[in-house]
N, C-alpha and C. Protein backbone atom coordinates (compact mmCIF):
# COMPACT_ATOMS: atom_id res chain seq x y z
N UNK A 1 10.72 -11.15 15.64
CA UNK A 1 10.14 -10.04 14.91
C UNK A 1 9.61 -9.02 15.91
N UNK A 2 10.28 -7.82 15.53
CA UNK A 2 8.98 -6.46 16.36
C UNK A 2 7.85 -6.54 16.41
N UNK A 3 6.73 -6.55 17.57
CA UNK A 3 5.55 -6.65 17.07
C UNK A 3 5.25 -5.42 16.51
N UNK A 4 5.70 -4.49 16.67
CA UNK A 4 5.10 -3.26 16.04
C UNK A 4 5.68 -3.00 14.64
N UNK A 5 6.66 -3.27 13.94
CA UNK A 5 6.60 -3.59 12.75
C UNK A 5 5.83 -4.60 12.10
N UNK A 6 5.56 -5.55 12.93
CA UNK A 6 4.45 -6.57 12.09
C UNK A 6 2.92 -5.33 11.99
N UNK A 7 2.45 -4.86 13.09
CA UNK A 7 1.23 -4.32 13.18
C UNK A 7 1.00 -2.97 12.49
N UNK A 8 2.35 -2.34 12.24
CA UNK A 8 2.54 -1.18 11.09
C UNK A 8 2.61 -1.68 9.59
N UNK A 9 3.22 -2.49 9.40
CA UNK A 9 3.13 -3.10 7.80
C UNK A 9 1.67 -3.68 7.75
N UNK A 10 0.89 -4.06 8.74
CA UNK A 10 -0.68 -4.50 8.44
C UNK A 10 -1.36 -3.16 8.12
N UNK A 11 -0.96 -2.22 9.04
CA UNK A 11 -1.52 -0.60 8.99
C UNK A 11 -1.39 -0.23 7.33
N UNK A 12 -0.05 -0.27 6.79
CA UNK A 12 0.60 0.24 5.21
C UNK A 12 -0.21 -0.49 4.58
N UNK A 13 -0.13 -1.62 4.53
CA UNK A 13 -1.31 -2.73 3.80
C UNK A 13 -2.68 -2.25 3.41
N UNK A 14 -3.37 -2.44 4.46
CA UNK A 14 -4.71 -1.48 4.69
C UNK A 14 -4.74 -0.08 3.63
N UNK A 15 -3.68 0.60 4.69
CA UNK A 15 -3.72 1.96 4.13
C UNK A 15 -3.67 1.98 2.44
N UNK A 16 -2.79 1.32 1.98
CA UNK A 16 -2.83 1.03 0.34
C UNK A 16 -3.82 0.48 -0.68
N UNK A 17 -4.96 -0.72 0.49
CA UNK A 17 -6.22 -1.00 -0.21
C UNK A 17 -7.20 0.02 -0.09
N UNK A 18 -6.88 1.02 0.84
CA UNK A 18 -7.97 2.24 0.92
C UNK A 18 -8.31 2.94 -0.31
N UNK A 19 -6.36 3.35 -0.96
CA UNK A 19 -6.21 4.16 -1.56
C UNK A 19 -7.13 3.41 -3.07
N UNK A 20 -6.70 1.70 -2.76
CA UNK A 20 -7.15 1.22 -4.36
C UNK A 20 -8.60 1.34 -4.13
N UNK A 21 -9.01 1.63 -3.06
CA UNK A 21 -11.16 1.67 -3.20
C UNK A 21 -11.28 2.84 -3.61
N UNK A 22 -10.30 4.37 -3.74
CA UNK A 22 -11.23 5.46 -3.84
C UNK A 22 -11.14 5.65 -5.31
N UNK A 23 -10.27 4.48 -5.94
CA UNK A 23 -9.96 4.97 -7.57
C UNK A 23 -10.64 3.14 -7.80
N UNK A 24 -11.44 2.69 -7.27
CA UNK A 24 -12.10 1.75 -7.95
C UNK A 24 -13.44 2.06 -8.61
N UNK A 25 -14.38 1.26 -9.08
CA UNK A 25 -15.75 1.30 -9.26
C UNK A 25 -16.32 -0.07 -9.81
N UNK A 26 -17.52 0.26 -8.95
CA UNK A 26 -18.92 -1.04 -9.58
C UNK A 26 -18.14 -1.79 -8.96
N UNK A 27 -17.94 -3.63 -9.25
CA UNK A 27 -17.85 -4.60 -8.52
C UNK A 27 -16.70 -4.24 -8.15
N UNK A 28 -15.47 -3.88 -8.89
CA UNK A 28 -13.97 -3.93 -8.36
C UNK A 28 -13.81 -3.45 -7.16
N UNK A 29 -14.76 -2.11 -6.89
CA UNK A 29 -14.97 -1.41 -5.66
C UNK A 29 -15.12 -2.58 -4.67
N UNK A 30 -16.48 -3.30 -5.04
CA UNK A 30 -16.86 -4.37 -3.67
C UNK A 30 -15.58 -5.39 -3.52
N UNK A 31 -14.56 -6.06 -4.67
CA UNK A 31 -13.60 -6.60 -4.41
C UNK A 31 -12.79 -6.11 -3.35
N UNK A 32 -12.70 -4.93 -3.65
CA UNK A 32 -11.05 -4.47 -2.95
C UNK A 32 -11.35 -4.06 -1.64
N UNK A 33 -13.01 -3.72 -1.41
CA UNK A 33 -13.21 -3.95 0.28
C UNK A 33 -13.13 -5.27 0.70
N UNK A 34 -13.56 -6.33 -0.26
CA UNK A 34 -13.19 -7.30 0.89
C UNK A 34 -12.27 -7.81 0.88
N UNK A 35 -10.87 -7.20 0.54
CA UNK A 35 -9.83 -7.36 0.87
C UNK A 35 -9.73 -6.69 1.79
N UNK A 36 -9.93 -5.69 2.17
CA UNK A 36 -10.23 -4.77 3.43
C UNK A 36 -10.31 -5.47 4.22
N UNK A 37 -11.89 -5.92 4.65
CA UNK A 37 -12.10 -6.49 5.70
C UNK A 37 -11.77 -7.46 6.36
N UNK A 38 -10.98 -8.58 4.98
CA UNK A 38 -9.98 -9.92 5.48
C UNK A 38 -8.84 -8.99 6.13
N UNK A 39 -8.55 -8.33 5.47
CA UNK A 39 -7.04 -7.20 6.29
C UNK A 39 -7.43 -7.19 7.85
N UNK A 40 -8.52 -6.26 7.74
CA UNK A 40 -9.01 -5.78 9.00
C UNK A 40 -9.29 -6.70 10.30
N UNK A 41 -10.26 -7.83 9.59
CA UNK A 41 -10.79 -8.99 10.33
C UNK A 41 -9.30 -9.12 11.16
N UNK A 42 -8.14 -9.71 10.17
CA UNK A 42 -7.65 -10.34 10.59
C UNK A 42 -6.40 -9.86 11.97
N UNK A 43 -6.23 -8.43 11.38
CA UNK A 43 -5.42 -7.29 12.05
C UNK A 43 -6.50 -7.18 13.20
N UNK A 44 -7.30 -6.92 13.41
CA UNK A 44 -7.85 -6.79 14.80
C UNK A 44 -7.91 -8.01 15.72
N UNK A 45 -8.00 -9.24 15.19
CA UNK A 45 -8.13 -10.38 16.04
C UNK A 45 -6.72 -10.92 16.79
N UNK A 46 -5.72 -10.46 15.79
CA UNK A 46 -3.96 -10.56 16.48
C UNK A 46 -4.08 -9.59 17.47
N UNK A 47 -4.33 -8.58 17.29
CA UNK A 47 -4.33 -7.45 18.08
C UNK A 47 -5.00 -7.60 19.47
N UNK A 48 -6.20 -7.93 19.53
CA UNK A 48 -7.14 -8.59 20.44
C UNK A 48 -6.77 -10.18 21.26
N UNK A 49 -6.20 -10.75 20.94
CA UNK A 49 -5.78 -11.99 20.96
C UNK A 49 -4.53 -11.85 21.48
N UNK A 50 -3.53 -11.12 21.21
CA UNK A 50 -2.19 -11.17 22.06
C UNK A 50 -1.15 -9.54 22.28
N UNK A 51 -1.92 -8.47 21.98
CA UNK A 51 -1.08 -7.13 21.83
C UNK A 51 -1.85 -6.90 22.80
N UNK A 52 -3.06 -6.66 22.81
CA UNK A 52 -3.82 -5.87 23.98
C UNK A 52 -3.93 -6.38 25.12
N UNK A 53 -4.09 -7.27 25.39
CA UNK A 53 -3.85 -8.36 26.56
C UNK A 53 -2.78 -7.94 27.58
N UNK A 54 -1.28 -7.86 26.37
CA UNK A 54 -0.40 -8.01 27.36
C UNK A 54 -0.52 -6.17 27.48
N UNK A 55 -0.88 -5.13 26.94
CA UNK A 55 -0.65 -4.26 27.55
C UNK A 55 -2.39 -3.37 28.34
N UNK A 56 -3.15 -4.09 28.65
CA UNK A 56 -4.51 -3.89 29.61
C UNK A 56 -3.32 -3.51 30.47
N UNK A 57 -3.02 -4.04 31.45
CA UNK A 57 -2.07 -4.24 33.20
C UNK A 57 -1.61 -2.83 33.36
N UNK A 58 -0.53 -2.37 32.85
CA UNK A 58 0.67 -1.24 32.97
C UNK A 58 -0.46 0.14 32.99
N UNK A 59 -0.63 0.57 33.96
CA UNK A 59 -1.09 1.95 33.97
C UNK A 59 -0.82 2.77 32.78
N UNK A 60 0.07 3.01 32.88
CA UNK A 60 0.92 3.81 31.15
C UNK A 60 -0.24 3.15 29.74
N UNK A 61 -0.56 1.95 29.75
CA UNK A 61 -0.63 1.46 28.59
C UNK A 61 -2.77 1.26 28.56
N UNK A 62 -3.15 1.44 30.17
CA UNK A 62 -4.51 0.50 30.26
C UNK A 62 -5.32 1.41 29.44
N UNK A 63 -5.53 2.90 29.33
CA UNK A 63 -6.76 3.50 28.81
C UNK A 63 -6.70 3.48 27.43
N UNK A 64 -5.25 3.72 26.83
CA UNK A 64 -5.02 3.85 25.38
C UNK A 64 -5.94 2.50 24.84
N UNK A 65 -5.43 1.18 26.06
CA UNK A 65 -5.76 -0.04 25.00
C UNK A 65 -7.08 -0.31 24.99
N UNK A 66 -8.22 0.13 26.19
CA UNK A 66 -9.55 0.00 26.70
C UNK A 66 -9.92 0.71 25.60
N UNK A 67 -9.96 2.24 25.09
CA UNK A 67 -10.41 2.51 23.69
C UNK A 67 -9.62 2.06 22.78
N UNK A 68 -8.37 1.40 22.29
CA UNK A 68 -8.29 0.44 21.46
C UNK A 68 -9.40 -0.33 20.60
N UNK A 69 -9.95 -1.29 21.92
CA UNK A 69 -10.93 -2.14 21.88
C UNK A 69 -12.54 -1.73 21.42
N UNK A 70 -12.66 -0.31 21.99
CA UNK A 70 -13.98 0.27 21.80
C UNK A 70 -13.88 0.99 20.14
N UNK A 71 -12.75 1.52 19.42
CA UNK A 71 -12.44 1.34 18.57
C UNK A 71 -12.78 0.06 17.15
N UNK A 72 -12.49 -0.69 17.64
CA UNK A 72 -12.04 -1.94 17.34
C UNK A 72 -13.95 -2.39 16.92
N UNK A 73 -14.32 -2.05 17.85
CA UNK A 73 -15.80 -2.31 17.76
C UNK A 73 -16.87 -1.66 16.82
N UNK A 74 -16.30 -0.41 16.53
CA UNK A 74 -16.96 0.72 15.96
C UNK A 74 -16.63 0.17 14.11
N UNK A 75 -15.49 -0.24 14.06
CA UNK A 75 -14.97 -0.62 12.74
C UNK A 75 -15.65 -1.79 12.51
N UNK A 76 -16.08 -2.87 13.51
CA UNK A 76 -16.08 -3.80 13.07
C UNK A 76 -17.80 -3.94 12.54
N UNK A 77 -18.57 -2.98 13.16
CA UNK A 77 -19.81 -2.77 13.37
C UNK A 77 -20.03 -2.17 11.38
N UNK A 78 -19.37 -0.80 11.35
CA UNK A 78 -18.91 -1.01 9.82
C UNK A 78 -18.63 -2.01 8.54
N UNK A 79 -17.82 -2.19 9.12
CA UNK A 79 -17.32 -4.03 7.97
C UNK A 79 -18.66 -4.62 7.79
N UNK A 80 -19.14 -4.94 9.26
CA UNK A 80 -20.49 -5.94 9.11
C UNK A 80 -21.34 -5.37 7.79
N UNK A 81 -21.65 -3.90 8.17
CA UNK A 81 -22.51 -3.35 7.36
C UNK A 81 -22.75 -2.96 5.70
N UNK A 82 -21.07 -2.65 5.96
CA UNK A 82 -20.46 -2.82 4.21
C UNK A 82 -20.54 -3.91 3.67
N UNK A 83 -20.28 -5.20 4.52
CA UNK A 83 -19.98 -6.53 3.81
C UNK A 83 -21.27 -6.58 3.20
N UNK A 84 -22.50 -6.29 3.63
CA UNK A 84 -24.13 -6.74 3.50
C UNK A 84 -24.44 -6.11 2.15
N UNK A 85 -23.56 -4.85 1.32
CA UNK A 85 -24.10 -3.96 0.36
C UNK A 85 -23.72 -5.02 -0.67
N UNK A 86 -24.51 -5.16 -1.80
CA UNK A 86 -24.40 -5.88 -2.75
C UNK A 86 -23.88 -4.63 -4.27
N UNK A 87 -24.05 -3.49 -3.75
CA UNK A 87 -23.61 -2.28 -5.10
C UNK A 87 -22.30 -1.35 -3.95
N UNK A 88 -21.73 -0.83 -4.72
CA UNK A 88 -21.54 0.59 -4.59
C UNK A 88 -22.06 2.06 -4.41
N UNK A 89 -23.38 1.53 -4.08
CA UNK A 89 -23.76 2.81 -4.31
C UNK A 89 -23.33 3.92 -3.35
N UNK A 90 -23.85 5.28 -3.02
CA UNK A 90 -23.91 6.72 -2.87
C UNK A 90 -23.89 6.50 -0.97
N UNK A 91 -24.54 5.57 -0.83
CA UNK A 91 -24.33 5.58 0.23
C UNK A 91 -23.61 4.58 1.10
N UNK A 92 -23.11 3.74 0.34
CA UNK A 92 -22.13 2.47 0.02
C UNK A 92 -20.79 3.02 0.68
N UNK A 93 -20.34 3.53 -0.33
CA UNK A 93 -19.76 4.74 -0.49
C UNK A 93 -19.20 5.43 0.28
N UNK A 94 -20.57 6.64 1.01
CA UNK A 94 -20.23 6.86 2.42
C UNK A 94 -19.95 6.78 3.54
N UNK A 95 -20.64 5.53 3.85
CA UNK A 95 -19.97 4.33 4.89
C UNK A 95 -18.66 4.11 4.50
N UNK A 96 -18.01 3.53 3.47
CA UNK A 96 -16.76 3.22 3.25
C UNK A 96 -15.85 4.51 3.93
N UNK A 97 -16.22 5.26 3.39
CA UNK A 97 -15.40 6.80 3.79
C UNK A 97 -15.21 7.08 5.32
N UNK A 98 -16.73 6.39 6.03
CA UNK A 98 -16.02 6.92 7.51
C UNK A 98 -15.34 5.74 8.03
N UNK A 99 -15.31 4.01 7.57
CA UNK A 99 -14.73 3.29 8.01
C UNK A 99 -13.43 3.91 7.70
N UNK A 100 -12.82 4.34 6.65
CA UNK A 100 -11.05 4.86 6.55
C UNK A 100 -11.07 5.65 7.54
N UNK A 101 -11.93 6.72 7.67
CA UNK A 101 -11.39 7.48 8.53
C UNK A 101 -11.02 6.94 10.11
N UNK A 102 -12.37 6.64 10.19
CA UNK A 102 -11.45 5.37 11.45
C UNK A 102 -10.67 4.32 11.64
N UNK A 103 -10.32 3.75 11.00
CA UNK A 103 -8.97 2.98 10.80
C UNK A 103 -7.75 3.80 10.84
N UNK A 104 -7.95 5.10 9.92
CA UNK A 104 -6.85 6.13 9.89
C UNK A 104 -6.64 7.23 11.38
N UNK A 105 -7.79 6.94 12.05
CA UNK A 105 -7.66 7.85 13.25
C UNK A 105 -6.89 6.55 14.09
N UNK A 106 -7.62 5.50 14.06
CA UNK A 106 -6.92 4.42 14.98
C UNK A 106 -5.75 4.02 14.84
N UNK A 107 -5.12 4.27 13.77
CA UNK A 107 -3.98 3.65 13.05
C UNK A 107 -3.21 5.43 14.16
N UNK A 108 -3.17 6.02 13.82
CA UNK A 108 -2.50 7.29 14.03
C UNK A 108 -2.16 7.54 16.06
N UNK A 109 -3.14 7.03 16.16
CA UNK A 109 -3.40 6.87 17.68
C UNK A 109 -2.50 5.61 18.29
N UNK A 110 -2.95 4.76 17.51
CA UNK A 110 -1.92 3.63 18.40
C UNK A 110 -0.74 3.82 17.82
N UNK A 111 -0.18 4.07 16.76
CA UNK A 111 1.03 4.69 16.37
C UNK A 111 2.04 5.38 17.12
N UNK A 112 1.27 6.49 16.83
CA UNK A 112 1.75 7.95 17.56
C UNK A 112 1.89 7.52 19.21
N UNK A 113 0.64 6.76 19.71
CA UNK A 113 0.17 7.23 21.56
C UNK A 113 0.68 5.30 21.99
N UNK A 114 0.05 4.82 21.93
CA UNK A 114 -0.31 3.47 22.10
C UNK A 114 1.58 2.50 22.20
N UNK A 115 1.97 2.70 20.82
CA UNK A 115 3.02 2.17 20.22
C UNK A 115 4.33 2.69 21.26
N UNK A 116 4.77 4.32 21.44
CA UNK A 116 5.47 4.71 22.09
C UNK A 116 5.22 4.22 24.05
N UNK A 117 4.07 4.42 24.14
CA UNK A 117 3.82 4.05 25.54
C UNK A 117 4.51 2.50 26.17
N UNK A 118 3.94 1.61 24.78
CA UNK A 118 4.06 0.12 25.10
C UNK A 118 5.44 0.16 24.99
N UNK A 119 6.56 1.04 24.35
CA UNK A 119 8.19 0.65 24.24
C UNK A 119 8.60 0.60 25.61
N UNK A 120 7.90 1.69 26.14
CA UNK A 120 8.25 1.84 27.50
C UNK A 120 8.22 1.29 28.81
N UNK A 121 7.40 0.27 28.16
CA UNK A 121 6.84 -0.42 29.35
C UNK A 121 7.27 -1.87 29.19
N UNK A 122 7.13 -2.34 27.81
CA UNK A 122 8.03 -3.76 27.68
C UNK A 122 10.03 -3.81 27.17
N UNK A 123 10.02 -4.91 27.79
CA UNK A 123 11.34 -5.37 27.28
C UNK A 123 11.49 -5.57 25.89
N UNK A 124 12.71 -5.21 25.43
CA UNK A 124 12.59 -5.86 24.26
C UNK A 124 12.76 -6.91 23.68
N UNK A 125 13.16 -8.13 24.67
CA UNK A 125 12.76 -9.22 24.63
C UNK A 125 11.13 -9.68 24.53
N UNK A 126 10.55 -8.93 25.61
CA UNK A 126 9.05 -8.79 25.60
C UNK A 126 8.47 -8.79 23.99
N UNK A 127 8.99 -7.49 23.59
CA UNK A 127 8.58 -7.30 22.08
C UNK A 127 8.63 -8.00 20.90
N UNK A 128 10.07 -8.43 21.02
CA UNK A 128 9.92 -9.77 20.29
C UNK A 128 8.94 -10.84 20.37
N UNK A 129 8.87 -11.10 21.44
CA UNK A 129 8.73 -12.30 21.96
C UNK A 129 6.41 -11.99 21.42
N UNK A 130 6.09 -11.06 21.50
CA UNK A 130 5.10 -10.82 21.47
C UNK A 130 4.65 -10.40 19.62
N UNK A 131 5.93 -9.98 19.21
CA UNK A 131 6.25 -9.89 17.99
C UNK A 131 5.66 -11.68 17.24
N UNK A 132 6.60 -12.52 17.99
CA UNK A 132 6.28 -13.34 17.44
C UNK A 132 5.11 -14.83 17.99
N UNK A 133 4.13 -14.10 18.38
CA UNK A 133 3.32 -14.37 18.86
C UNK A 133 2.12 -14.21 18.03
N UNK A 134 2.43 -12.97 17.60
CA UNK A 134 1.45 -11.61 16.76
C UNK A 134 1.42 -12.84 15.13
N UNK A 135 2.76 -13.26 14.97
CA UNK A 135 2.87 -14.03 13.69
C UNK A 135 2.29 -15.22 13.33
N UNK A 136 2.64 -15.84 14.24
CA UNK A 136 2.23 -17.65 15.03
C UNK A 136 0.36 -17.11 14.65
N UNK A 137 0.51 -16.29 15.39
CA UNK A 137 -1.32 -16.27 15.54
C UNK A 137 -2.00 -15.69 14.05
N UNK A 138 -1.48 -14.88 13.33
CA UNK A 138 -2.09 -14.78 12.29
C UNK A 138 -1.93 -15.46 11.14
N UNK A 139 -0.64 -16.44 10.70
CA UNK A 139 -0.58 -17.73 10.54
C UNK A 139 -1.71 -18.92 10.42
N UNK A 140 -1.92 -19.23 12.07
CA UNK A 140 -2.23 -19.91 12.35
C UNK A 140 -4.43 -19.48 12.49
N UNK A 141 -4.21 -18.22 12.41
CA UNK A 141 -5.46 -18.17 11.64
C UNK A 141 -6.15 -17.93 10.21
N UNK A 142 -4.81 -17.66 9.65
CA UNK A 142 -4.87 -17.88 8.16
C UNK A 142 -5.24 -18.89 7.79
N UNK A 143 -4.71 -20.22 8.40
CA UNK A 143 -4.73 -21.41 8.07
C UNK A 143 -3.55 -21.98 7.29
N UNK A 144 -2.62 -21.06 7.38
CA UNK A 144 -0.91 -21.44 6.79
C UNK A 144 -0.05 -21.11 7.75
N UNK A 145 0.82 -22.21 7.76
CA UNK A 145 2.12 -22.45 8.78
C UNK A 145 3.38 -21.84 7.95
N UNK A 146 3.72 -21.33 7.62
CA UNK A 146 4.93 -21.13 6.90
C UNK A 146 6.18 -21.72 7.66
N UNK A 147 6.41 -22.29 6.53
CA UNK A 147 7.71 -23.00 7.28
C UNK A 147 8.75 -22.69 7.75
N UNK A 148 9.10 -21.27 7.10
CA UNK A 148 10.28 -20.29 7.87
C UNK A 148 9.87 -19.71 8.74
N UNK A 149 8.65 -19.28 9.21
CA UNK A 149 8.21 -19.26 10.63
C UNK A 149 8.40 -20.01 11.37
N UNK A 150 7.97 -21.26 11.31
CA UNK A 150 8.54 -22.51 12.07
C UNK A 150 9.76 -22.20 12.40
N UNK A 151 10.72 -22.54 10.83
CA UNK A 151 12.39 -22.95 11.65
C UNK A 151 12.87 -22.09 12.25
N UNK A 152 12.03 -20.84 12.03
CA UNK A 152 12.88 -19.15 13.06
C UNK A 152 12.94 -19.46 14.17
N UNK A 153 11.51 -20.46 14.33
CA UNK A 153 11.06 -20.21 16.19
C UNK A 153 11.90 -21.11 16.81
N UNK A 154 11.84 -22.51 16.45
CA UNK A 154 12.82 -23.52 16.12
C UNK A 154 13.89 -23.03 16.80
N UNK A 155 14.33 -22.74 15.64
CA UNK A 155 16.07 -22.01 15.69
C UNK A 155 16.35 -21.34 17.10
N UNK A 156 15.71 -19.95 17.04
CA UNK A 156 15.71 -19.18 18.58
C UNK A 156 15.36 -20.49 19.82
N UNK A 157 14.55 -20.77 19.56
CA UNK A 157 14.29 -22.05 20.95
C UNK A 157 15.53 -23.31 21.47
N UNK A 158 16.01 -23.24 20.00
CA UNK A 158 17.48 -24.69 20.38
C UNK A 158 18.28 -23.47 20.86
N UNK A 159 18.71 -22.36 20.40
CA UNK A 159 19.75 -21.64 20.34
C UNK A 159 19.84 -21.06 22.05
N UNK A 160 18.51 -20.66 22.48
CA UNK A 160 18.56 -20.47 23.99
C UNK A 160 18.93 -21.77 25.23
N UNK A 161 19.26 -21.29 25.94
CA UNK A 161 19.22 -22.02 26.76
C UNK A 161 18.55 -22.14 28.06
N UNK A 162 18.43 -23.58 28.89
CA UNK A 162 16.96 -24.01 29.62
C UNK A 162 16.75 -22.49 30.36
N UNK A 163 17.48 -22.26 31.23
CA UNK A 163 17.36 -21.41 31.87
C UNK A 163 16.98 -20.17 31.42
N UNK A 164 17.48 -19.68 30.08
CA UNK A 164 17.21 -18.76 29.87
C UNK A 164 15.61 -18.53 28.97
N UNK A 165 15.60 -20.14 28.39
CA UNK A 165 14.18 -20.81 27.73
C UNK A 165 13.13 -19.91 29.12
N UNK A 166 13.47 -20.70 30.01
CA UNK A 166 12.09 -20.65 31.29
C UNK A 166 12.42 -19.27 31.28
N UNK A 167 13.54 -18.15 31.85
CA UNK A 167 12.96 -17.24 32.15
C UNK A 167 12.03 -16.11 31.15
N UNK A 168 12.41 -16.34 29.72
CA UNK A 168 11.51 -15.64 28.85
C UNK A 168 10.42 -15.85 28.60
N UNK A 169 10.24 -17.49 28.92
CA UNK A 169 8.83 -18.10 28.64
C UNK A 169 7.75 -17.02 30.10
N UNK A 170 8.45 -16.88 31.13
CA UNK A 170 7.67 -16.53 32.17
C UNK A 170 7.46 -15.33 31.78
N UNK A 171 8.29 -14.35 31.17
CA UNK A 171 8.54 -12.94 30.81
C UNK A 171 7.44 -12.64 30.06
N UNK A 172 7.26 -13.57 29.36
CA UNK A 172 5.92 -13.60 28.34
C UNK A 172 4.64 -13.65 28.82
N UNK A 173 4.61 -14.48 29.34
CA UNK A 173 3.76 -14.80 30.05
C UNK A 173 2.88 -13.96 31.48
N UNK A 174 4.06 -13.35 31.84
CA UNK A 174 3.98 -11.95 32.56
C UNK A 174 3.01 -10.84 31.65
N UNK A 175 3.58 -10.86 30.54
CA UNK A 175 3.34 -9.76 29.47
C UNK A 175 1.72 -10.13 28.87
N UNK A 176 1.54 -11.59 28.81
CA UNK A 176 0.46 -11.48 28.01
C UNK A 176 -0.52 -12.01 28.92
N UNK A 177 -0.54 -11.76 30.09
CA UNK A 177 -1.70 -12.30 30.98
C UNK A 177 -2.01 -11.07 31.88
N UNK A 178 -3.30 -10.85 32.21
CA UNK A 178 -3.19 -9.73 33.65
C UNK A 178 -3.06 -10.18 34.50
N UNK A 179 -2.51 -9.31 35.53
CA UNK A 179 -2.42 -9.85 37.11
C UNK A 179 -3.48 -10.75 37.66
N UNK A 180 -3.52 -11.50 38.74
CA UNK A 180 -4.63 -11.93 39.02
C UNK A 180 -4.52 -11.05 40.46
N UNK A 181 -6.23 -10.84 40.58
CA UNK A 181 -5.86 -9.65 42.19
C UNK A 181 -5.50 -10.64 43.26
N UNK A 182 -5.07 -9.64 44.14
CA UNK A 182 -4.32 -10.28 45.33
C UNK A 182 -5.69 -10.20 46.65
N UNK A 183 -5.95 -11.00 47.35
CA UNK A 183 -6.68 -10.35 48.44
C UNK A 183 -5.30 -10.14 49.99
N UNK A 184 -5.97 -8.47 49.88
CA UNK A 184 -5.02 -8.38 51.44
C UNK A 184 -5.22 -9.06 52.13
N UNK A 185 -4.54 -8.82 53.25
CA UNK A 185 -5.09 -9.78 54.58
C UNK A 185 -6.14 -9.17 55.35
N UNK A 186 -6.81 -8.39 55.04
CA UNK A 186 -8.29 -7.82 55.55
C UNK A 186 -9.04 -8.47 54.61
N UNK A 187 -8.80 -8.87 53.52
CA UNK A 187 -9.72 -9.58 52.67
C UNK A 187 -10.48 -8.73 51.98
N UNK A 188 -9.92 -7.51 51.64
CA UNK A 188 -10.69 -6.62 50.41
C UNK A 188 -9.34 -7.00 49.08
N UNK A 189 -10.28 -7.24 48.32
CA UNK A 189 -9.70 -7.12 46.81
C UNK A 189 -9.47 -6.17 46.08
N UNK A 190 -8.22 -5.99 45.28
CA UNK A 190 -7.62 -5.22 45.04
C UNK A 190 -8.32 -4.60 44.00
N UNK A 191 -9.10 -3.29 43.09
CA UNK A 191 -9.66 -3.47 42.00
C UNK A 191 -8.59 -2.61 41.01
């Protein structure tokens, strides 16, 4: 799987429970945020957990993803605060309004800036491969295995071969780890 089609259909998702909060009211309102925030929760922790990781490293990719994260924080600081309202009210409300907007600025940003940068910089083996990483992990923090997830991975894993097993496994692994610094031989570290 693309990871960026997995992380755009989470974006459409979202974007569609937004639309059902501004035509909700009274409790239904508080329902359909916390569908939100399971969305959100869960879309930021894949994201955090195996997208941003592998693209911190690549110059091209490090500042977009560093406010990524500071992003990431600002929303989540939100959620906390919404989750705590027991009404809808007026100012309920207004909070809700600037959390979309930031989701919708963030969504537009890693889209538009973030998304194009990272094509450039990974393989598309990479992408896959991080694609389905992105899946495994939100799965597996759902607390459901789907079983055609399984036999996909399955499948691709018998279907490769050793050699070509190890070199993608490393490829990945390349991708989703940072460098570790090198010390020159003067013994200053690289920052």
């Amino acid at each position: 799987m693309d990871a960026f089609n997995l992380l755009k259909a989470d974006h459409r998702k979202v974007a569609e429970l937004f639309e059902q909060l501004e035509s909700a009211s009274g409790k239904r309102k508080l329902d359909v945020f916390a569908q939100i925030k399971t969305e959100l929760d869960l879309h930021a922790y894949i994201e955090e957990k195996v997208f941003y990781p592998a693209l911190e490293e690549p110059a091209e990719t490090h500042d977009l993803t560093l406010e990524a994260y500071e992003e990431h924080k600002q929303v989540k600081t939100l959620l906390s605060q919404l989750g705590r309202g027991r009404t809808a009210n007026d100012e309920w409300q207004a909070k809700a309004k600037v959390l979309q907007e930031n989701v919708e600025h963030h969504v537009e940003e890693e889209e538009n800036e973030l998304f194009k940068k990272a094509r450039a910089v990974l393989s598309k083996d990479q992408i896959e491969e991080l694609g389905m990483r992105l899946e495994e992990e939100k799965e597996r923090k759902q607390g459901t295995k789907s079983s055609s997830g399984t036999k996909k991975a399955a499948a691709k894993s018998a279907n490769k071969t050793a050699g070509t097993s190890k070199s993608a496994s490393n490829a990945a692994k390349r991708v989703s780890r940072p460098k570790k610094s090198r010390s020159k031989k003067s013994g200053a570290k690289k920052r």
